[in-house]
N, C-alpha and C. Protein backbone atom coordinates (compact mmCIF):
# COMPACT_ATOMS: atom_id res chain seq x y z
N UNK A 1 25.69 -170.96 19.90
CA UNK A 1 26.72 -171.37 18.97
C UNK A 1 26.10 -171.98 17.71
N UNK A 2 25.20 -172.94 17.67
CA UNK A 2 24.77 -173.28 16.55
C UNK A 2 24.01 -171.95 16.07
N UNK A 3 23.38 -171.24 16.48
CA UNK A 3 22.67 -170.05 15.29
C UNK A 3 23.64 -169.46 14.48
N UNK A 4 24.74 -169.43 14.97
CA UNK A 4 26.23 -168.52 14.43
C UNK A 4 26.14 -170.00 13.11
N UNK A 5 26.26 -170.96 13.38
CA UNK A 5 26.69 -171.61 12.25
C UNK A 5 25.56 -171.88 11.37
N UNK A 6 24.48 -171.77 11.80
CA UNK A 6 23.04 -171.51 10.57
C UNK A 6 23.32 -170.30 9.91
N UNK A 7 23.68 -169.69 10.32
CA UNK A 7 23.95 -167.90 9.67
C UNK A 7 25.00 -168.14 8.66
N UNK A 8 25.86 -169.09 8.66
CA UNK A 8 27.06 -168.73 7.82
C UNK A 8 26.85 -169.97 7.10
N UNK A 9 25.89 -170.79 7.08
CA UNK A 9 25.49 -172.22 5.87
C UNK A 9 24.23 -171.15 4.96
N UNK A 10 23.52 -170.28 5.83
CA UNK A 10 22.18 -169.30 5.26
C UNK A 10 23.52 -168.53 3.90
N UNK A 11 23.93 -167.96 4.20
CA UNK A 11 24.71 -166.96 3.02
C UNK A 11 25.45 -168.30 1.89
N UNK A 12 26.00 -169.05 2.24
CA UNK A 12 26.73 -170.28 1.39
C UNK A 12 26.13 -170.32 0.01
N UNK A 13 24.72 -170.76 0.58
CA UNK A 13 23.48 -171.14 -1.07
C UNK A 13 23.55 -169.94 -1.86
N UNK A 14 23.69 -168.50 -1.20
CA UNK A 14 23.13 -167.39 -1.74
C UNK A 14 23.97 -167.62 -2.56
N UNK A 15 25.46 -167.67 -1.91
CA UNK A 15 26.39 -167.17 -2.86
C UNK A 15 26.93 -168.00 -3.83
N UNK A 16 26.68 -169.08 -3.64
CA UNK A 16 26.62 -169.91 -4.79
C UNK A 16 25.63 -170.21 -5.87
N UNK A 17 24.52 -169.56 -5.31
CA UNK A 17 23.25 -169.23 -6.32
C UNK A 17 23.24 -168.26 -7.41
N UNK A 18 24.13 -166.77 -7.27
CA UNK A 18 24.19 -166.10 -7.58
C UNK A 18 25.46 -166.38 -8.78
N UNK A 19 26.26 -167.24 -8.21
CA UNK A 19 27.48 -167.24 -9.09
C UNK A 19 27.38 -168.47 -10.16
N UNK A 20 26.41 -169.15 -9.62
CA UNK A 20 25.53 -170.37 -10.51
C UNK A 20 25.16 -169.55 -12.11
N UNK A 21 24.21 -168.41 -11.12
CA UNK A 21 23.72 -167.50 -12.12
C UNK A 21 24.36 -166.47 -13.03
N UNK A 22 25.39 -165.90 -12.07
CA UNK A 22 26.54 -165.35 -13.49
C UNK A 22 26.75 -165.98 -14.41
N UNK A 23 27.15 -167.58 -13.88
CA UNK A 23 27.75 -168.08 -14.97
C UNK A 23 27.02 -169.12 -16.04
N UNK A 24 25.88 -168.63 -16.03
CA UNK A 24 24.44 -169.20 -16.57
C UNK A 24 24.48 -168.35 -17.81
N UNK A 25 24.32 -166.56 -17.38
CA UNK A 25 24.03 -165.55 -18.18
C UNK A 25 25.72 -165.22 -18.68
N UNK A 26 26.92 -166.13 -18.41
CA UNK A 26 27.78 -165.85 -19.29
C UNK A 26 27.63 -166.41 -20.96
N UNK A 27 26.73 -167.57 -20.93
CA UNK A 27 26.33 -168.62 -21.47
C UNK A 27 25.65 -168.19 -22.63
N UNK A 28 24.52 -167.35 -22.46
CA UNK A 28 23.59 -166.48 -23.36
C UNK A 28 24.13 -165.89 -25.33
N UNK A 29 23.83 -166.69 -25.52
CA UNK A 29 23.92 -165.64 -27.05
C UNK A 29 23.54 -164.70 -27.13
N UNK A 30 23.28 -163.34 -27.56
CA UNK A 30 22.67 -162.59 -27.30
C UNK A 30 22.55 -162.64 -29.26
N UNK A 31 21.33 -162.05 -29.51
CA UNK A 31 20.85 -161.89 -31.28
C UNK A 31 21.42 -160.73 -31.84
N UNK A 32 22.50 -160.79 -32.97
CA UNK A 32 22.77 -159.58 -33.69
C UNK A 32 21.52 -158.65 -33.84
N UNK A 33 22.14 -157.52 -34.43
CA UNK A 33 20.56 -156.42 -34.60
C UNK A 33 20.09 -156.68 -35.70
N UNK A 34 20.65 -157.30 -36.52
CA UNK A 34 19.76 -158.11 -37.89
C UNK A 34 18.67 -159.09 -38.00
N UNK A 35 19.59 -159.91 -36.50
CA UNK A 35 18.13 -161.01 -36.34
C UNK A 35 16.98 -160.51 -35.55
N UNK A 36 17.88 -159.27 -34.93
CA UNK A 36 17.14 -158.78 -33.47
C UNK A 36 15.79 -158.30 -34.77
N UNK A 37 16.15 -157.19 -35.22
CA UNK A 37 15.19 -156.60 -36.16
C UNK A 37 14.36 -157.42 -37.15
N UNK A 38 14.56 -158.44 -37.41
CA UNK A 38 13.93 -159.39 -38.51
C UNK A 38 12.62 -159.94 -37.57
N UNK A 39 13.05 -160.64 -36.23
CA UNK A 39 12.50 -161.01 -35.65
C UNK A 39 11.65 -160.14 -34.80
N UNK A 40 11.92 -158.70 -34.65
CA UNK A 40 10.78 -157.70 -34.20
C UNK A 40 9.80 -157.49 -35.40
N UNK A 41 10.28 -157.43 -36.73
CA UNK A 41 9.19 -156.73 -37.36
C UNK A 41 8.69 -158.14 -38.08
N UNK A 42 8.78 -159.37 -37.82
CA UNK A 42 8.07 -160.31 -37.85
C UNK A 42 7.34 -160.29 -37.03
N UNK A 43 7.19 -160.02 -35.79
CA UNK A 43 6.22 -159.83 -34.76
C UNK A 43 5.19 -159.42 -35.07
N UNK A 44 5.92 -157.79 -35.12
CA UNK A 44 4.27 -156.87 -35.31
C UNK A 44 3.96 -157.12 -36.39
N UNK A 45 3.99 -158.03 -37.32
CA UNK A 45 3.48 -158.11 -38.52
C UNK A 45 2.41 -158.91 -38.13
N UNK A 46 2.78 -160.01 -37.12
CA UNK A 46 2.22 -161.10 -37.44
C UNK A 46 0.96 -160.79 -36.24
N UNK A 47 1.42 -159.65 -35.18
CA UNK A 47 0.27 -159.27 -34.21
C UNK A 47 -0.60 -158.40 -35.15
N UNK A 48 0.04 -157.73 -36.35
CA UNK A 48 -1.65 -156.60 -36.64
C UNK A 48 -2.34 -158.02 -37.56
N UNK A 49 -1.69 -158.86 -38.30
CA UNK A 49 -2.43 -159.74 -38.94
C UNK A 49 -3.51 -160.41 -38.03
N UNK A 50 -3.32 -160.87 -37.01
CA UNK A 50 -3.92 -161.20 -36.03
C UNK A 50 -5.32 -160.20 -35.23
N UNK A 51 -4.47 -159.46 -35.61
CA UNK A 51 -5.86 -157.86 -34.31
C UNK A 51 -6.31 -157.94 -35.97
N UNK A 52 -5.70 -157.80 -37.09
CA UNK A 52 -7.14 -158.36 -38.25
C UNK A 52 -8.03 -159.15 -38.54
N UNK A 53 -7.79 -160.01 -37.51
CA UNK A 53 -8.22 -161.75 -38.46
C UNK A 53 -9.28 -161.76 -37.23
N UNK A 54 -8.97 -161.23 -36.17
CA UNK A 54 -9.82 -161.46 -34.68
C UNK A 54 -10.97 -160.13 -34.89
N UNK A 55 -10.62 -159.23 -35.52
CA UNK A 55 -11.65 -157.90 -35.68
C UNK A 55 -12.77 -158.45 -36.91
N UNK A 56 -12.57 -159.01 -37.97
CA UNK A 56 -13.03 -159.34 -38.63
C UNK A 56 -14.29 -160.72 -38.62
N UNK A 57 -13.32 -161.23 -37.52
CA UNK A 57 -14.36 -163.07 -37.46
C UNK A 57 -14.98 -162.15 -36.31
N UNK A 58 -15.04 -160.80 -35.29
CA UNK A 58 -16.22 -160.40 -34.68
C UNK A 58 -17.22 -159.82 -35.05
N UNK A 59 -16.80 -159.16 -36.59
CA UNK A 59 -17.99 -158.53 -37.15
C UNK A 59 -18.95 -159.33 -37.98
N UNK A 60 -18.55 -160.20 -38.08
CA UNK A 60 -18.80 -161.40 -39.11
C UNK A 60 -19.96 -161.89 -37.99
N UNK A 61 -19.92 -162.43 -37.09
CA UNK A 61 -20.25 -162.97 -35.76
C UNK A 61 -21.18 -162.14 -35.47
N UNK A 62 -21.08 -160.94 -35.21
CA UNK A 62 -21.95 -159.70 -34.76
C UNK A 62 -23.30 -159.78 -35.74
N UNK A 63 -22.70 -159.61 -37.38
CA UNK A 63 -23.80 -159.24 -38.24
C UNK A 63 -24.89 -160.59 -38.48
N UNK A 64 -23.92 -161.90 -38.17
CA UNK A 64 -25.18 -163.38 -38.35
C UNK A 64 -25.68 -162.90 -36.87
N UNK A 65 -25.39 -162.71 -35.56
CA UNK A 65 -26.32 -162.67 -33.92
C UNK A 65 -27.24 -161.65 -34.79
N UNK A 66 -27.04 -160.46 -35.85
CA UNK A 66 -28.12 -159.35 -35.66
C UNK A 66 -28.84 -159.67 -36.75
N UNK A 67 -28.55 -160.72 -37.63
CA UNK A 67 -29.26 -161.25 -39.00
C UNK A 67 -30.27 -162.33 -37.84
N UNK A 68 -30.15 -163.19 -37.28
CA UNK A 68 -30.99 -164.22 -36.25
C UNK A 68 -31.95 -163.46 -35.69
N UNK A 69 -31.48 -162.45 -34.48
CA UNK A 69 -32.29 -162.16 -34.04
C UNK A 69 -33.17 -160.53 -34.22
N UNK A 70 -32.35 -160.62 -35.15
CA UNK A 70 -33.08 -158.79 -35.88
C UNK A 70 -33.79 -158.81 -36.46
């Protein structure tokens, strides 16, 4: 008799976890496609600036290790 009533307190949390969580993601703003887009191509702007700035301080780096020991 008690396992029957662990079984039916076990589903309780779920289902109040889940409906916790609906009503969490009712909550959500979601970003127009204006900001959506502003804020994507601010991204990759700001990642190739970056894969620039990191390619550059290695060659930089590379040519003083081969100026030292070359």
């Amino acid at each position: 008799m008690s396992e029957m009533a662990g079984k039916v307190t076990d589903k309780a949390p779920k289902k109040s976890w889940f409906k916790s969580m609906k009503s969490e993601f009712k909550k959500i703003v979601w970003p127009d496609r204006l900001t959506l887009t502003k804020q994507t191509v601010a991204v990759v702007i700001v990642t190739i600036l970056l894969g620039i700035i990191i390619y550059l301080l290695d060659y930089v780096i590379e040519l003083g290790i081969g100026f030292i020991l070359g």
